[in-house]
C-alpha atoms as a PDB file:
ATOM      1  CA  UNK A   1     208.951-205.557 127.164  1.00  0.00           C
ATOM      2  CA  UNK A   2     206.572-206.879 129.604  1.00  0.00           C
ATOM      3  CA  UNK A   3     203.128-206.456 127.288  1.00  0.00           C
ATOM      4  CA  UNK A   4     200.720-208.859 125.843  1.00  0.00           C
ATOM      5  CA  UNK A   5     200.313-209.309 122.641  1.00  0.00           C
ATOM      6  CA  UNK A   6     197.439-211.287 120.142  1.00  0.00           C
ATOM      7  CA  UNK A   7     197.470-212.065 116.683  1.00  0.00           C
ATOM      8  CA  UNK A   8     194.051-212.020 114.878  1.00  0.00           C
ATOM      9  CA  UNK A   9     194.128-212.269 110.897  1.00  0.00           C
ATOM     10  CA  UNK A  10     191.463-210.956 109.142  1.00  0.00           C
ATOM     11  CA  UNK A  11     190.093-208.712 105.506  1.00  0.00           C
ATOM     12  CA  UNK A  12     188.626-206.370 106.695  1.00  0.00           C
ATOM     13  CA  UNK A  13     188.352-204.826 103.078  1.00  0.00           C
ATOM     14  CA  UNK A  14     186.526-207.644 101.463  1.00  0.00           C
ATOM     15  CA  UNK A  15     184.706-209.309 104.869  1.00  0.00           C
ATOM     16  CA  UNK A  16     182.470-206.939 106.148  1.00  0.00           C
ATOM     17  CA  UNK A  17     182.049-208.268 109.585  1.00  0.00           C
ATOM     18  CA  UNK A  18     185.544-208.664 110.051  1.00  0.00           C
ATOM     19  CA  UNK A  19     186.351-205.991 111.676  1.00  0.00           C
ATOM     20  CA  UNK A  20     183.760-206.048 114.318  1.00  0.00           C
ATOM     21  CA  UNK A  21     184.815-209.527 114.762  1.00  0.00           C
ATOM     22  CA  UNK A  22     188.154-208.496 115.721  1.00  0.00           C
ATOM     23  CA  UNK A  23     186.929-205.987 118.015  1.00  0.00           C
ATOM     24  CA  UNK A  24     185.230-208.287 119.971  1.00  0.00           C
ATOM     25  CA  UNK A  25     187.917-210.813 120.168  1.00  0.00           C
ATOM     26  CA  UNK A  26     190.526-208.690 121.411  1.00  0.00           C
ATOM     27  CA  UNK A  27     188.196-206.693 124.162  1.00  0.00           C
ATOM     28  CA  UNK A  28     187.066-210.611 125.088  1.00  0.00           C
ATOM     29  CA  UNK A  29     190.943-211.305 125.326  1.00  0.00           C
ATOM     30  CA  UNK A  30     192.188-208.323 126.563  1.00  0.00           C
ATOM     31  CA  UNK A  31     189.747-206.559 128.437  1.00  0.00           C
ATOM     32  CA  UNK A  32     189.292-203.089 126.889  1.00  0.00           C
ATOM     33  CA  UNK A  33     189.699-201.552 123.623  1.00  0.00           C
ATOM     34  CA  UNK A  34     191.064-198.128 123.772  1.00  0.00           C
ATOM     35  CA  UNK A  35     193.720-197.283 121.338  1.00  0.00           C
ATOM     36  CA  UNK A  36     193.100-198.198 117.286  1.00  0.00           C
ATOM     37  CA  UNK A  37     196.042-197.557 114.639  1.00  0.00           C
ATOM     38  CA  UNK A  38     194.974-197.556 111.524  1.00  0.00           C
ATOM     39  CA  UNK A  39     198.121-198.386 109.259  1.00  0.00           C
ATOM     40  CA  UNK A  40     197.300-201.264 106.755  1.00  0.00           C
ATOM     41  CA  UNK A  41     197.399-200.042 102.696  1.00  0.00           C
ATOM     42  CA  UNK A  42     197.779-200.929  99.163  1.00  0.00           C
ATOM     43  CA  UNK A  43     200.781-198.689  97.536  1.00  0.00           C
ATOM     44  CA  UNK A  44     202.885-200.519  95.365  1.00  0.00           C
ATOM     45  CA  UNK A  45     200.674-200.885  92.173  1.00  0.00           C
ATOM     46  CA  UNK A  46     200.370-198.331  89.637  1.00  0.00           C
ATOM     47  CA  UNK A  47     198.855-197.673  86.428  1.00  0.00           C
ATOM     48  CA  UNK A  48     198.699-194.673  84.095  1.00  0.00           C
ATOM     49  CA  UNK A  49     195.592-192.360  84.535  1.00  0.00           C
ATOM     50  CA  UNK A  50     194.136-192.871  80.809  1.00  0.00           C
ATOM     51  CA  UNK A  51     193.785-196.355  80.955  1.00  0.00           C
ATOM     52  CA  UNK A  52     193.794-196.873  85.010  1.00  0.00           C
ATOM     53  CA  UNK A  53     191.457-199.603  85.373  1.00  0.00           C
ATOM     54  CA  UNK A  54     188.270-199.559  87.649  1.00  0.00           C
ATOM     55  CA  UNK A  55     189.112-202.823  89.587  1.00  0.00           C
ATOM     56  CA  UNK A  56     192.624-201.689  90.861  1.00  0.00           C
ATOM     57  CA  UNK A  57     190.813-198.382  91.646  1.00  0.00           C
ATOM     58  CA  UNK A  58     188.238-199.905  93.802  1.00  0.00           C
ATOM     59  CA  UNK A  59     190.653-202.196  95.291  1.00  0.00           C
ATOM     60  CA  UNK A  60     192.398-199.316  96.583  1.00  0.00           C
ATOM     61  CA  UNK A  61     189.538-197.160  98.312  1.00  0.00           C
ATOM     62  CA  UNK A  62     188.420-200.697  99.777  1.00  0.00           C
ATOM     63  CA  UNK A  63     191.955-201.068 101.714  1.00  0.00           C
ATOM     64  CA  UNK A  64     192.748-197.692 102.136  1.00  0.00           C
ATOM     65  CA  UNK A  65     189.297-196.063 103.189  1.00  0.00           C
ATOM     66  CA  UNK A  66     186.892-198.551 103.447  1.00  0.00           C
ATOM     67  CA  UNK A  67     188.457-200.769 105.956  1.00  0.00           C
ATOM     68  CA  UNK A  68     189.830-197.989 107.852  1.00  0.00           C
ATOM     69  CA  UNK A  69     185.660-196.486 108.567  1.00  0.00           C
ATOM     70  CA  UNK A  70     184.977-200.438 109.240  1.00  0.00           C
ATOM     71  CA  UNK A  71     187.629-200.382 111.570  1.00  0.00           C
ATOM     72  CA  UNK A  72     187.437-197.208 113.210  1.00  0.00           C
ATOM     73  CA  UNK A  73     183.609-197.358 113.667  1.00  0.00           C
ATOM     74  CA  UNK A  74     183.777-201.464 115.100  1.00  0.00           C
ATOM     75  CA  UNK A  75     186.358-199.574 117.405  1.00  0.00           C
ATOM     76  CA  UNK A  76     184.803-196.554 118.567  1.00  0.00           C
ATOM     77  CA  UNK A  77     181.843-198.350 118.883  1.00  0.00           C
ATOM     78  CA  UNK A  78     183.622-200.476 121.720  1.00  0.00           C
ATOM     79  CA  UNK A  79     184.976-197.083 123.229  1.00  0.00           C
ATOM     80  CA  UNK A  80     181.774-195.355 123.280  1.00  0.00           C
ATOM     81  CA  UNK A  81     180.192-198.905 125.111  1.00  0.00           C
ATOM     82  CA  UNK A  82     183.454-198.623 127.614  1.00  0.00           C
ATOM     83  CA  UNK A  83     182.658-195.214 128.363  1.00  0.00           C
ATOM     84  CA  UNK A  84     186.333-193.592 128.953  1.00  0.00           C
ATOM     85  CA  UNK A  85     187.317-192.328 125.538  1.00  0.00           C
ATOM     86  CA  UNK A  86     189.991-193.473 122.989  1.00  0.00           C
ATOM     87  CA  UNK A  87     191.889-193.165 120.681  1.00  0.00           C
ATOM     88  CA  UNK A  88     191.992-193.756 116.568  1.00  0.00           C
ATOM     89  CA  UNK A  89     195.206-192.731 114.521  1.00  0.00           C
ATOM     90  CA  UNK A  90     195.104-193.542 110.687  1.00  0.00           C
ATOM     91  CA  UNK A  91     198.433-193.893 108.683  1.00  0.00           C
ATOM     92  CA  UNK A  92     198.301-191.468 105.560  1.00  0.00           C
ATOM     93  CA  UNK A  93     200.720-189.740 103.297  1.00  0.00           C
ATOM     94  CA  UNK A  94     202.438-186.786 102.041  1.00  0.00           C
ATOM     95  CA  UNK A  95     200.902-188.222  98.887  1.00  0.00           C
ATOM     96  CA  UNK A  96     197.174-186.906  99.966  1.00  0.00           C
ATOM     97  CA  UNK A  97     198.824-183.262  99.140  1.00  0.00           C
ATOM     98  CA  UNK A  98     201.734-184.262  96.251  1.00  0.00           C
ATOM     99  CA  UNK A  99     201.145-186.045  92.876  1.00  0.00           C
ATOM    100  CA  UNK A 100     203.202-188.346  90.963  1.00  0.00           C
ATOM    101  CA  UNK A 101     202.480-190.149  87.825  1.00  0.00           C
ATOM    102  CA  UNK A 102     200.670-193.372  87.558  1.00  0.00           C
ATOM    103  CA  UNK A 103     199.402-193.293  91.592  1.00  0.00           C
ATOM    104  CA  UNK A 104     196.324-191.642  91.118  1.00  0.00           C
ATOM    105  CA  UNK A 105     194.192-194.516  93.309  1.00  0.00           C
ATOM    106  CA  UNK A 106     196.359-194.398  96.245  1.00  0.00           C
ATOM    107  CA  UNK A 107     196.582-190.395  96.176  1.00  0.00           C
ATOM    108  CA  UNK A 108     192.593-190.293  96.257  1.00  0.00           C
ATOM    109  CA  UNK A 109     192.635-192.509  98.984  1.00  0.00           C
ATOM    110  CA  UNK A 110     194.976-190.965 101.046  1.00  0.00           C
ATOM    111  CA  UNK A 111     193.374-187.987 100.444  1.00  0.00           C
ATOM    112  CA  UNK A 112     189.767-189.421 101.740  1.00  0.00           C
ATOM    113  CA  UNK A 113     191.760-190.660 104.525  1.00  0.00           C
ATOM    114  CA  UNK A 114     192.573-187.393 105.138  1.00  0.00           C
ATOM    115  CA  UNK A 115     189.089-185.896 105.344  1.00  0.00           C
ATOM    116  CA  UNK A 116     187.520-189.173 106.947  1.00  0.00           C
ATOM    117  CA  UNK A 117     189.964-187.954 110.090  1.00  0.00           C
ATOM    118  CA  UNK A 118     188.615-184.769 110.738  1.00  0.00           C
ATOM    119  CA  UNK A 119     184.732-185.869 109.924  1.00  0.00           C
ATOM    120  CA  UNK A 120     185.245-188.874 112.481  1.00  0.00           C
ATOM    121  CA  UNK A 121     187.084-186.335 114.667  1.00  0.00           C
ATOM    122  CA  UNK A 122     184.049-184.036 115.149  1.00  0.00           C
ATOM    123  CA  UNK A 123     181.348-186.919 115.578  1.00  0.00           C
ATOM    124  CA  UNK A 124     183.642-188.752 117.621  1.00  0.00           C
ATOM    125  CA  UNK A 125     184.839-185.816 120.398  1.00  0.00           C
ATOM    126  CA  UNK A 126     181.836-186.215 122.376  1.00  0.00           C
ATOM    127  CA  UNK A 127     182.646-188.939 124.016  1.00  0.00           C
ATOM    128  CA  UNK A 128     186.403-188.390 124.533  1.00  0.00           C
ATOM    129  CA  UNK A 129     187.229-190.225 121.066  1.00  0.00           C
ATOM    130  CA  UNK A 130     190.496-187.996 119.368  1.00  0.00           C
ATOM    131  CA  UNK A 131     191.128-189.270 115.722  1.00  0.00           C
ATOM    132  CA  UNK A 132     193.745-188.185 114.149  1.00  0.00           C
ATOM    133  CA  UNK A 133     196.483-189.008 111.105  1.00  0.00           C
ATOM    134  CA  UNK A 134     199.883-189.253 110.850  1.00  0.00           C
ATOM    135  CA  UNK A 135     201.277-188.486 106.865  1.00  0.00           C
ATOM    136  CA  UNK A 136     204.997-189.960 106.205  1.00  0.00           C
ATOM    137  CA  UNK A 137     207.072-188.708 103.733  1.00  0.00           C
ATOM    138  CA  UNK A 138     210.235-190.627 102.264  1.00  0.00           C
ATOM    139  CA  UNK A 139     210.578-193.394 104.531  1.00  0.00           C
ATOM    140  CA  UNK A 140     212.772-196.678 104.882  1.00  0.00           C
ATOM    141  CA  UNK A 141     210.577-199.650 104.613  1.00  0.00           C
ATOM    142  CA  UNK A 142     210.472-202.742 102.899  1.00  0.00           C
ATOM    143  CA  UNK A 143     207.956-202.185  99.941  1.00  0.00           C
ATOM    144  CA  UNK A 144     210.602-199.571  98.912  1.00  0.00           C
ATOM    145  CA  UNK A 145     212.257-202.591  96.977  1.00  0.00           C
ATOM    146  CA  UNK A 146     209.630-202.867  94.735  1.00  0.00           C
ATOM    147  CA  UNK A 147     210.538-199.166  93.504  1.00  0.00           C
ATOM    148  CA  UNK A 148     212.614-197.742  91.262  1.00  0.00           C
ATOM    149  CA  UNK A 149     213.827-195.127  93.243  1.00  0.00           C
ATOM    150  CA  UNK A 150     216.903-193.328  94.349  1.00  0.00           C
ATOM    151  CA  UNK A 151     217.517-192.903  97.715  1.00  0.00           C
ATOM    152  CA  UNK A 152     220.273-189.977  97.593  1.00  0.00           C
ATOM    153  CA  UNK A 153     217.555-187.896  95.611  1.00  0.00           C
ATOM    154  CA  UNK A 154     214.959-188.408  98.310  1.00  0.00           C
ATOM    155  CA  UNK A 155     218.002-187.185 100.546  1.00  0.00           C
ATOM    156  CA  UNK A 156     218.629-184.334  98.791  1.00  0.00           C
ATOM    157  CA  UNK A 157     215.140-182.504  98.782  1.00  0.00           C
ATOM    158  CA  UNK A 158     214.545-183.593 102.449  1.00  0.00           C
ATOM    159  CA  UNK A 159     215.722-180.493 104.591  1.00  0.00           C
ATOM    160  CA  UNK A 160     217.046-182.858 107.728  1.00  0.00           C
ATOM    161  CA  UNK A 161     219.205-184.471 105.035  1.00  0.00           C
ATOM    162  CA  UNK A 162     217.685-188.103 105.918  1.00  0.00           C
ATOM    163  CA  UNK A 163     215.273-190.627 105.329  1.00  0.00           C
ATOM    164  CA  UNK A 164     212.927-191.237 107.609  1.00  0.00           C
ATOM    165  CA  UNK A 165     212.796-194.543 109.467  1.00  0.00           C
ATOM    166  CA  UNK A 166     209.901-196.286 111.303  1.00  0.00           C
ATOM    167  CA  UNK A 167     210.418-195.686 114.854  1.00  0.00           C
ATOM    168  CA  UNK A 168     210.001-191.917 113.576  1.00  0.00           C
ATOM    169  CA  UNK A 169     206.084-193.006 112.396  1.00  0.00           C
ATOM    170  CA  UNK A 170     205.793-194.785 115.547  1.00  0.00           C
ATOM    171  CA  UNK A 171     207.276-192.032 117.843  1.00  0.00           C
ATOM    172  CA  UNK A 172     204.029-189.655 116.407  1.00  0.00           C
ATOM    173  CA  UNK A 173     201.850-192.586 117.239  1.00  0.00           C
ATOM    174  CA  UNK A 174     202.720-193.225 120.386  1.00  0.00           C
ATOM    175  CA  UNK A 175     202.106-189.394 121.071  1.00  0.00           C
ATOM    176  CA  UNK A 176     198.712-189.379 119.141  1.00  0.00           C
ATOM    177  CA  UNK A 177     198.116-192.351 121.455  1.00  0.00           C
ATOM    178  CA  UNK A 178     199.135-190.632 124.433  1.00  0.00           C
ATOM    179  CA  UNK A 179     197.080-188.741 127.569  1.00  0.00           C
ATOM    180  CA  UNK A 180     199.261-185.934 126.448  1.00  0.00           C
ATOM    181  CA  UNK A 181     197.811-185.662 123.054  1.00  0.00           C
ATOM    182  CA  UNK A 182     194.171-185.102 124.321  1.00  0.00           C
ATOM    183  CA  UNK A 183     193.262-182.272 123.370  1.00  0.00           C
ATOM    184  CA  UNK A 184     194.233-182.932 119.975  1.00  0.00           C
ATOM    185  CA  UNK A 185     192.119-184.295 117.469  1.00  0.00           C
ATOM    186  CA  UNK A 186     190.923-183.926 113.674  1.00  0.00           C
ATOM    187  CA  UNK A 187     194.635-183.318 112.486  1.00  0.00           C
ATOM    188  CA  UNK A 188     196.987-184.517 109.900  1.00  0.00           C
ATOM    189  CA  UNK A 189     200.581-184.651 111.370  1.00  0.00           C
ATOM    190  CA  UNK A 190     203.347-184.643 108.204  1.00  0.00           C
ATOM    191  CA  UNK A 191     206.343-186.141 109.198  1.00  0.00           C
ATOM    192  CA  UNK A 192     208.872-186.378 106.390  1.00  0.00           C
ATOM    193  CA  UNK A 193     211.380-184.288 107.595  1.00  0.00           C
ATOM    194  CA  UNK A 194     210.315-180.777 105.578  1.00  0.00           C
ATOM    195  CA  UNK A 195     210.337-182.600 102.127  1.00  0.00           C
ATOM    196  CA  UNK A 196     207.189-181.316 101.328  1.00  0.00           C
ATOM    197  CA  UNK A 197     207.613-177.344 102.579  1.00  0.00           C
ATOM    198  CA  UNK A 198     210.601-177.737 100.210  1.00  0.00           C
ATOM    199  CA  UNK A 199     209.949-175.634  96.812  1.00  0.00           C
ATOM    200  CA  UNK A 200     210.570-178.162  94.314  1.00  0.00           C
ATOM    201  CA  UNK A 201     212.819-175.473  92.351  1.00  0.00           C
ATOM    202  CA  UNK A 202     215.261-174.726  94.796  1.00  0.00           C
ATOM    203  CA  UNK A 203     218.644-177.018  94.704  1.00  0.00           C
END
């Protein structure tokens, strides 16, 4: 496709100058900073709520919140020192909204993830900064393995009468990312193809 592209490994959960580290790595190797997506998460571990432990609890918020404000900030900080805007798009869930058993960690930190957006929205707007978050519903990946899940139910409650696929997240991204998305900022985007407007009663 014609672009550049650099790897840089890193934990940004458990390293806390990781992610500033980063940062300045790829603005040293590629110039400029301008466009941060937000996407990396714990989801596939579960336990019930009366004896969910503390430790996988913690380990959650630390991946799926903590990092993200680590990132975002070693990011925007870079944007704000550039001094032409940018832009920050975080990877929720429908799951900040809907319950099921056993993932009460991940729904608590998709639902901070949801509130971090519009708080970093508002103190990030004055200098041309938009943050905002993209919330998938049922969607074909490869953690879905570790699941036991059927995929024709998913289908049936999902009003386009899909799944969704990846380059559906990515098309919202690329928007979000986009000149033409800036005047948008502080939102929460659900794409899961009207799963969750559907009333859970109705066959």
């Amino acid at each position: 496709m014609g672009r550049r592209v650099e790897l840089f490994a890193a934990d940004f959960a458990d390293d806390p100058g990781a992610a500033a580290a980063v940062v300045e790595q790829a603005a040293r190797r590629l110039g400029r900073v301008d466009i941060l997506v937000n996407n990396a998460a714990v989801t596939t571990k579960t336990e019930p709520f009366e004896s969910h432990s503390r430790s996988l609890f913690e380990e959650t918020l630390r991946v799926n919140v903590t990092a993200v404000f680590l990132a975002s900030q070693a990011a925007a900080n870079r944007m704000i020192e550039q001094g032409q805007g940018g832009r920050i798009v975080n990877i929720g869930s429908v799951h900040a909204r809907q319950a099921a058993p056993d993932t009460m960690a991940y729904e608590t930190s998709k639902g901070a993830l949801d509130a971090f957006t519009f708080s970093a929205a508002v103190a990030l707007g004055r200098y041309g900064i938009t943050v905002n978050n993209v919330a998938p519903g049922a969607v074909v990946v490869e953690r879905y393995a570790d699941f036991d899940y059927d995929p024709a139910w998913y289908v049936s409650r999902t009003p386009i009468g899909r799944l969704g696929e990846p380059a559906d997240i990515a098309s919202t991204v690329v928007f979000l990312a986009s000149e033409e998305a800036g005047f948008i900022t502080g939102e929460t985007i659900v794409v899961d193809g009207g799963m969750s407007r559907r009333l859970p009663l109705v066959r």
